[in-house]
N, C-alpha and C. Protein backbone atom coordinates (compact mmCIF):
# COMPACT_ATOMS: atom_id res chain seq x y z
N UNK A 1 0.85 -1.17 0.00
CA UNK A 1 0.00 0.00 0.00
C UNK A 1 0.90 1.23 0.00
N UNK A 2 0.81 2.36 -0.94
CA UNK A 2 1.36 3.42 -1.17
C UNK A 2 0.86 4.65 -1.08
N UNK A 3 0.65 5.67 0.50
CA UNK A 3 0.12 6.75 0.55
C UNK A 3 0.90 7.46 0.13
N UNK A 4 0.22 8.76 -0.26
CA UNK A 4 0.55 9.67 -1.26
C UNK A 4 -0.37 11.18 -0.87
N UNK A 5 0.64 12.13 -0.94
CA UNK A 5 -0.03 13.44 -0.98
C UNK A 5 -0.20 14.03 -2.49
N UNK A 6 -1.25 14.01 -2.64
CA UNK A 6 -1.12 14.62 -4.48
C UNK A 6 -2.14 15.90 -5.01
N UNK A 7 -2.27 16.28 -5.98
CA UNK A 7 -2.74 17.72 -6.37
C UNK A 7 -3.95 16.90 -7.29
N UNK A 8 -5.09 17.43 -6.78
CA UNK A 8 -6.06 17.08 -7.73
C UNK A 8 -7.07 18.81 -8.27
N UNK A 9 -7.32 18.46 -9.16
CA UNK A 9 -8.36 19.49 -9.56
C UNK A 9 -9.86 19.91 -8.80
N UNK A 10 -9.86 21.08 -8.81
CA UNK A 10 -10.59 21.81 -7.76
C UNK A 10 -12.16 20.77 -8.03
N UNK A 11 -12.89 20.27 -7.43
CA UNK A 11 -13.88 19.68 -7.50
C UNK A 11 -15.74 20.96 -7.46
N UNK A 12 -15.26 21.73 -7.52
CA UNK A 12 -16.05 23.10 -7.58
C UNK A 12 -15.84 23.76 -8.89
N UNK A 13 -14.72 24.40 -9.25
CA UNK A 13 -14.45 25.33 -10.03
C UNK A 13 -13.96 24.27 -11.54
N UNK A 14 -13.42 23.13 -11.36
CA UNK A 14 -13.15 21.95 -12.46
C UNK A 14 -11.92 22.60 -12.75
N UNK A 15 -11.35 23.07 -11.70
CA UNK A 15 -10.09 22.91 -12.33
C UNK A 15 -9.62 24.64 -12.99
N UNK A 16 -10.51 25.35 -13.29
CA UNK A 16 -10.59 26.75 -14.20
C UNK A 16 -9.96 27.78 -13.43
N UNK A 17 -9.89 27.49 -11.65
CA UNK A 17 -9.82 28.72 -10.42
C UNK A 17 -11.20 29.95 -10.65
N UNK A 18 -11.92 29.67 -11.13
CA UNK A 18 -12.88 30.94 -11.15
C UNK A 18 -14.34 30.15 -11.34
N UNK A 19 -15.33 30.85 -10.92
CA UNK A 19 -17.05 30.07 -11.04
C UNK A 19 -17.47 31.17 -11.57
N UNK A 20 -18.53 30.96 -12.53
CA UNK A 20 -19.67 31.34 -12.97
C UNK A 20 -21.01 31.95 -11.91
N UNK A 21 -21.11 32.89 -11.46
CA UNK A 21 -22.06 33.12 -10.58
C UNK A 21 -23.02 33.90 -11.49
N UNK A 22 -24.26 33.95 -11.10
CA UNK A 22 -25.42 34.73 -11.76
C UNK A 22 -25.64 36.28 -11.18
N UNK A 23 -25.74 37.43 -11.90
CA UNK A 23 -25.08 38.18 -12.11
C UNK A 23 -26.55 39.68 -11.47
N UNK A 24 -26.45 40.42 -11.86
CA UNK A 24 -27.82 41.73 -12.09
C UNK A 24 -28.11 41.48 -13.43
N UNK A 25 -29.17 41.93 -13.87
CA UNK A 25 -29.45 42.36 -14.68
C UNK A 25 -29.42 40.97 -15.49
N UNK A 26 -29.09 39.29 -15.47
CA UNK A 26 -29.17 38.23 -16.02
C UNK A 26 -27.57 38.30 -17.03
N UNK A 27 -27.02 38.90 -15.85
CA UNK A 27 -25.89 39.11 -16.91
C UNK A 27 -24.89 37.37 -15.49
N UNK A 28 -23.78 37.08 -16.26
CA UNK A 28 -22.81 36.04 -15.64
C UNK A 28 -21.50 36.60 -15.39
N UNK A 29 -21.24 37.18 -14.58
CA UNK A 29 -20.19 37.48 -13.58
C UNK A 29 -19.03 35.79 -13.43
N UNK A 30 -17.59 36.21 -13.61
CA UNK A 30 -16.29 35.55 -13.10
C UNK A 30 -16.07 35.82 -11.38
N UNK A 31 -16.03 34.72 -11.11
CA UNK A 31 -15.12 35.16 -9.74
C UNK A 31 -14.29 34.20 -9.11
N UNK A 32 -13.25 34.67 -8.30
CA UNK A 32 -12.09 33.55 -8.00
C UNK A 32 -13.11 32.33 -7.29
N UNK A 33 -12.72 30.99 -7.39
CA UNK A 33 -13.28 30.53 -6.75
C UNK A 33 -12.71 30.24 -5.26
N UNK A 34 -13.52 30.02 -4.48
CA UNK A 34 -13.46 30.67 -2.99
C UNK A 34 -12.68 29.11 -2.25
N UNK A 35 -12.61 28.13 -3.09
CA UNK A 35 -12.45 26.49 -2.13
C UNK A 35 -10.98 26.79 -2.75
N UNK A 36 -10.21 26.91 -3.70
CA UNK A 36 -8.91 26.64 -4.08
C UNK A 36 -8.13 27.88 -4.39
N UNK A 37 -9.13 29.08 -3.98
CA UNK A 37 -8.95 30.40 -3.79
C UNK A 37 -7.78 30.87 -5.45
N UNK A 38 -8.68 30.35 -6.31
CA UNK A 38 -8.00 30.69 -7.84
C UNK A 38 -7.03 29.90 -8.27
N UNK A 39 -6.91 28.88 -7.71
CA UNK A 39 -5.75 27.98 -7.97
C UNK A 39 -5.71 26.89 -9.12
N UNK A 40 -7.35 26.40 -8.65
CA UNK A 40 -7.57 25.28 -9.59
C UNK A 40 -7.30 24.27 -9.05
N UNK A 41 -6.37 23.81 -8.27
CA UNK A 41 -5.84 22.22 -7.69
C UNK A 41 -6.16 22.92 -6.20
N UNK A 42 -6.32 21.40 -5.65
CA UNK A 42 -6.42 21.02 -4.22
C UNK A 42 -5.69 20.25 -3.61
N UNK A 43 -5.29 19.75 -2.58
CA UNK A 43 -3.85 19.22 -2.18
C UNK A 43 -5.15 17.75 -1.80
N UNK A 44 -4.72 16.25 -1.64
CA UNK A 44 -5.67 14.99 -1.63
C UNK A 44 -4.63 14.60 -0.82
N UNK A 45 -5.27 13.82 0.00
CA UNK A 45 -4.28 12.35 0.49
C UNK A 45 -4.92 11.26 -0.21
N UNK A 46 -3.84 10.29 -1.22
CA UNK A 46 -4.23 8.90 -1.73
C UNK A 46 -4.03 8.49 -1.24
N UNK A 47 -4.36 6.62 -1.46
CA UNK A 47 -3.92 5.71 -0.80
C UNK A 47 -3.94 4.57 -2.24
N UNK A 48 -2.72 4.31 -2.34
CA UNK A 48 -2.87 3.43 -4.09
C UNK A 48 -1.92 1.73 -3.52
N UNK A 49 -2.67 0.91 -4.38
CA UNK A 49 -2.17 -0.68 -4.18
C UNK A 49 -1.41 -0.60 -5.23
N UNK A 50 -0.01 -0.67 -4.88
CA UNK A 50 0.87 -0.80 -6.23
C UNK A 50 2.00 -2.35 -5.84
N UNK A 51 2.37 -2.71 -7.21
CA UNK A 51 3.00 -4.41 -7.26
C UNK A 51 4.54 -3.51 -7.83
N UNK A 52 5.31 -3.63 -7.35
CA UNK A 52 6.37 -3.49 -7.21
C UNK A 52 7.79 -4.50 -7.99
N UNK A 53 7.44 -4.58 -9.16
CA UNK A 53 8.49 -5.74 -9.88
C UNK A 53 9.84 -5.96 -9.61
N UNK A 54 10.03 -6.86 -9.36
CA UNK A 54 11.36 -7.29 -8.68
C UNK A 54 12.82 -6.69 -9.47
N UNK A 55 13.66 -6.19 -8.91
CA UNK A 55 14.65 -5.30 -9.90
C UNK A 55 14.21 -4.08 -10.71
N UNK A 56 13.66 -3.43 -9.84
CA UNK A 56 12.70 -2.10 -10.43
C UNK A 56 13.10 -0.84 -9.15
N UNK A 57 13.54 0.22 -10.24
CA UNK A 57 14.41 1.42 -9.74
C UNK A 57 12.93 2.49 -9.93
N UNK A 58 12.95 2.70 -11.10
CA UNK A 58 11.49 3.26 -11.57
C UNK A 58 10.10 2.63 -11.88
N UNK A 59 8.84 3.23 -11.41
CA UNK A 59 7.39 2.65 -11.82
C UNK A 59 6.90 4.06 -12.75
N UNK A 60 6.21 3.97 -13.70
CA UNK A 60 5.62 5.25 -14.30
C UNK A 60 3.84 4.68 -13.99
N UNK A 61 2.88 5.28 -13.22
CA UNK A 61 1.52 5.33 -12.37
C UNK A 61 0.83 5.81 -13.86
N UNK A 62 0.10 5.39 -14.34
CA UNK A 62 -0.10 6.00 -15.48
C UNK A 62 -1.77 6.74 -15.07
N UNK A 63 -2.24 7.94 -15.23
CA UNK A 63 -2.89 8.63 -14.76
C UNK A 63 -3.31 9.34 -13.58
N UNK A 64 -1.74 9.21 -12.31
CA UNK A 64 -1.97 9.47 -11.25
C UNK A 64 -1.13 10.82 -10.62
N UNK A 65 -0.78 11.58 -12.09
CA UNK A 65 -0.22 12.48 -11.79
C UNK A 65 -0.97 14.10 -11.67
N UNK A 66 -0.33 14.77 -12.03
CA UNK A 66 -0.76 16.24 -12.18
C UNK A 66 -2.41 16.44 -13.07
N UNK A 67 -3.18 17.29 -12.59
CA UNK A 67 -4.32 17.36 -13.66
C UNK A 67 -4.18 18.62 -14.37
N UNK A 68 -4.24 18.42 -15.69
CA UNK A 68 -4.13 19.34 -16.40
C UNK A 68 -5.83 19.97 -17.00
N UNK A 69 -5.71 21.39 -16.83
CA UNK A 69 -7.21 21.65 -17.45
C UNK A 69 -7.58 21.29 -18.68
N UNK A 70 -9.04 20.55 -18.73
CA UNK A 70 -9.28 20.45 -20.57
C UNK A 70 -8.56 18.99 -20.79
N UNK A 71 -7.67 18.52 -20.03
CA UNK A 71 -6.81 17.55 -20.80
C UNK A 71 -6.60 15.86 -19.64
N UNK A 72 -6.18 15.12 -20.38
CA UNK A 72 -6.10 13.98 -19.24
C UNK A 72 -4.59 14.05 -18.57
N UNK A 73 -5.52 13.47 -17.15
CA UNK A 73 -4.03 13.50 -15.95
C UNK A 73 -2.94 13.14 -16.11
N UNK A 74 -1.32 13.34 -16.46
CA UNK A 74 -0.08 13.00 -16.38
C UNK A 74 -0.05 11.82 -15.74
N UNK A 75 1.04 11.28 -15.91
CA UNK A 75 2.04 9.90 -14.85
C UNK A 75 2.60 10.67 -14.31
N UNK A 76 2.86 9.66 -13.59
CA UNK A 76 3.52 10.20 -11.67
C UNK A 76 4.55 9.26 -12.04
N UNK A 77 5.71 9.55 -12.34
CA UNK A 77 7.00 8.55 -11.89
C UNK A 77 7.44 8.21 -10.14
N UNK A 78 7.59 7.18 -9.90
CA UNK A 78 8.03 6.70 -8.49
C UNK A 78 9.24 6.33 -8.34
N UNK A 79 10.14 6.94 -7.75
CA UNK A 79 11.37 6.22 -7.81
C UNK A 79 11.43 4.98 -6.51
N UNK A 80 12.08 3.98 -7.15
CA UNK A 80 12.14 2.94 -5.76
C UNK A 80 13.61 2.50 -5.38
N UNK A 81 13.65 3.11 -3.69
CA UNK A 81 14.45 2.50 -3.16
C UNK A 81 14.34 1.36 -2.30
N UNK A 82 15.08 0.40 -1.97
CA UNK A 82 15.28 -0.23 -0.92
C UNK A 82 16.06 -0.62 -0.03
N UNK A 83 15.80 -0.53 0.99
CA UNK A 83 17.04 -0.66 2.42
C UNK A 83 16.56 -1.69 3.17
């Protein structure tokens, strides 16, 4: 089992840092969004089941990296030591 602190996309704003609020006059107003305070990412604790191949320095996580807006999530490279 492999916990992990990682950056996920704002689950409010999708990721953009700003919401759509409804406005005067039926007009749509921008504004920072208030949970990731314009950021877009949020900080997660994972918890991932990973198999570990015997004689293995590097693993590449394939979709468990960075989220990019509009686009699909990066790999997370892992480096592995052992002592």
């Amino acid at each position: 089992m492999l916990e992990l602190n990682a950056l996920d996309a704002c689950v409010v704003c999708r990721g953009n840092g700003w919401e759509e609020v409804a406005g005067s006059w039926g007009r749509v107003e921008k504004w920072e969004c208030e949970v990731c305070r314009g950021g877009g990412i949020l900080r997660v604790h994972r918890k991932l089941r990973v198999r570990v191949p015997a004689r293995t320095s590097k693993l590449r996580l394939r979709g468990v990296g960075l989220p990019r807006p509009g686009r699909a999530r990066g790999d997370a490279i892992l480096a592995v030591t052992v002592r």
